[in-house]
C-alpha atoms as a PDB file:
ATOM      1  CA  UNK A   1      71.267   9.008  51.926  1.00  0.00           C
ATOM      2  CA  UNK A   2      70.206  10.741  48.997  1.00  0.00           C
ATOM      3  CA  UNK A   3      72.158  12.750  46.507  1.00  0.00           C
ATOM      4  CA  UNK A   4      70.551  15.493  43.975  1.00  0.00           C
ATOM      5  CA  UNK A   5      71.710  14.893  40.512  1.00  0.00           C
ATOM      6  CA  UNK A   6      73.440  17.936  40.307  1.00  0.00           C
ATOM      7  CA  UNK A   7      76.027  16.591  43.154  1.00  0.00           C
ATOM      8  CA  UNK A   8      79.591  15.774  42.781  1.00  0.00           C
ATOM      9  CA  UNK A   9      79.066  12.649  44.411  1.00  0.00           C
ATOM     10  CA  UNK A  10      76.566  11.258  42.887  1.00  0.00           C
ATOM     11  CA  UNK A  11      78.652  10.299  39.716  1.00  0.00           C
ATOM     12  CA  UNK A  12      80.647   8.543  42.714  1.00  0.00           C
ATOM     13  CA  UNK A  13      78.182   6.249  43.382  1.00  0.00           C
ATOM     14  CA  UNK A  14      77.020   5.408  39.749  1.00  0.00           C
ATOM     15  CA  UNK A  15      78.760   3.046  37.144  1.00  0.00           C
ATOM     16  CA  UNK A  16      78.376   2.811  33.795  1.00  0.00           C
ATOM     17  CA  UNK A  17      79.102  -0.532  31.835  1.00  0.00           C
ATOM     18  CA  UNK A  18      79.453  -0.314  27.625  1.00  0.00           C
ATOM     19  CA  UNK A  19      78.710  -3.709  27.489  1.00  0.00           C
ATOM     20  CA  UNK A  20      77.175  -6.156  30.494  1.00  0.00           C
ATOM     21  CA  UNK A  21      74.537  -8.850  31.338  1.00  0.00           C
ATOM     22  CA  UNK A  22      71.854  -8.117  33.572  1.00  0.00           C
ATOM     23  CA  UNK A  23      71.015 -11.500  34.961  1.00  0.00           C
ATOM     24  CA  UNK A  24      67.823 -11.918  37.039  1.00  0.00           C
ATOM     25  CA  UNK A  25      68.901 -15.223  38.613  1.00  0.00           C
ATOM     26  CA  UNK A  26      71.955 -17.098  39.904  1.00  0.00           C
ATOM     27  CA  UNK A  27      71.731 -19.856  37.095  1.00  0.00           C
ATOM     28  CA  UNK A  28      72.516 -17.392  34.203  1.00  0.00           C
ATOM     29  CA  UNK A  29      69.247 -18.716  32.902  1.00  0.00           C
ATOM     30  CA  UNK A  30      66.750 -15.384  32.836  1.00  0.00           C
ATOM     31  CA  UNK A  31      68.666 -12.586  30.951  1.00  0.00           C
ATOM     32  CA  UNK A  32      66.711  -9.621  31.886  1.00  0.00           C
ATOM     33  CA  UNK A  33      69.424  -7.037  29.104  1.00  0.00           C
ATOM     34  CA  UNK A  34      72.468  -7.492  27.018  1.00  0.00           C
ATOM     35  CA  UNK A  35      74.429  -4.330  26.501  1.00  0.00           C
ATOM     36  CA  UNK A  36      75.343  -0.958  27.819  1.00  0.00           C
ATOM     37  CA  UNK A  37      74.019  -0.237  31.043  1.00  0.00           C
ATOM     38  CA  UNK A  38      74.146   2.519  33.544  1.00  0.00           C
ATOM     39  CA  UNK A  39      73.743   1.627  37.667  1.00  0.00           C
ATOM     40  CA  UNK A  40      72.020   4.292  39.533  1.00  0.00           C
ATOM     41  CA  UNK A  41      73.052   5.629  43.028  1.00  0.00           C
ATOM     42  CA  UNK A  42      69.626   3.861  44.106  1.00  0.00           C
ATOM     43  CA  UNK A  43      70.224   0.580  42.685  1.00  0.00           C
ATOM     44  CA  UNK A  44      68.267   0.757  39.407  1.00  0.00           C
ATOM     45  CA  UNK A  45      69.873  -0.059  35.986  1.00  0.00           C
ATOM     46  CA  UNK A  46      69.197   1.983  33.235  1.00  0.00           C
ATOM     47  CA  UNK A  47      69.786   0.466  29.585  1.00  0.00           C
ATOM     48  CA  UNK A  48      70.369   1.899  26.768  1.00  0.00           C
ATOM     49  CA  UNK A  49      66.611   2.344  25.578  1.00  0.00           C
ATOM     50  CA  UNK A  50      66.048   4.191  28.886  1.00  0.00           C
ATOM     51  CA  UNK A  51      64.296   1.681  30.593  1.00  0.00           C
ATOM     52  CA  UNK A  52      64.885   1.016  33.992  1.00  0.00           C
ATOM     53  CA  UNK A  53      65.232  -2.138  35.760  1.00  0.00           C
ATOM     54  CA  UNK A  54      64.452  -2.756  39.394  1.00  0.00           C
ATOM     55  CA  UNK A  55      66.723  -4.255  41.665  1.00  0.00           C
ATOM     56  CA  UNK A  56      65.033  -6.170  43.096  1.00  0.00           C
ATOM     57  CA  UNK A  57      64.257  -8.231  39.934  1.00  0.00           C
ATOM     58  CA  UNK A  58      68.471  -8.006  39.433  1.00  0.00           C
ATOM     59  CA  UNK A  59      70.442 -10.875  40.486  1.00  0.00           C
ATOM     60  CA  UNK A  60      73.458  -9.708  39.061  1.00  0.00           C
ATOM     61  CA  UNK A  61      75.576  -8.539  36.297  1.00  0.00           C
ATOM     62  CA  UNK A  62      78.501  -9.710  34.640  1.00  0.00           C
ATOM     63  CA  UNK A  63      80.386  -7.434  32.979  1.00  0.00           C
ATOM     64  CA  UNK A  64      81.418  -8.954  29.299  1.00  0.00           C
ATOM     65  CA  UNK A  65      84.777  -7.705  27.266  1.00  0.00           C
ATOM     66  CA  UNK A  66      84.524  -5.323  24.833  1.00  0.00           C
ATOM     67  CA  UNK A  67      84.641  -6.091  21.844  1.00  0.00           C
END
């Protein structure tokens, strides 16, 4: 399912994080981003220099406390 930008419900399905890892394996060892990042609808994460990362090279994030 796809949802045009412009929907109400596709802020539903995004997150934003003001400050996360973006691991790209289960051993914490390859840190693909450290900061704020964004989570598309599709999967992608956006950080904060626009880039986008694809998910399949995400294993996962961690969200870290603010600061």
């Amino acid at each position: 399912m796809v949802f045009s930008p412009n929907s109400p419900m596709h802020d539903f399905f995004e997150q934003t994080m003001d400050n996360a890892v973006v691991y790209g394996d289960a051993d914490k060892e390859t840190i693909l981003h450290e900061g704020p990042v964004r989570i598309l609808a599709n999967g992608w994460v956006e950080v904060s220099s626009g880039r986008l990362i694809s998910p399949s090279a995400v294993h996962h994030i961690d969200k870290q406390p603010s600061e």
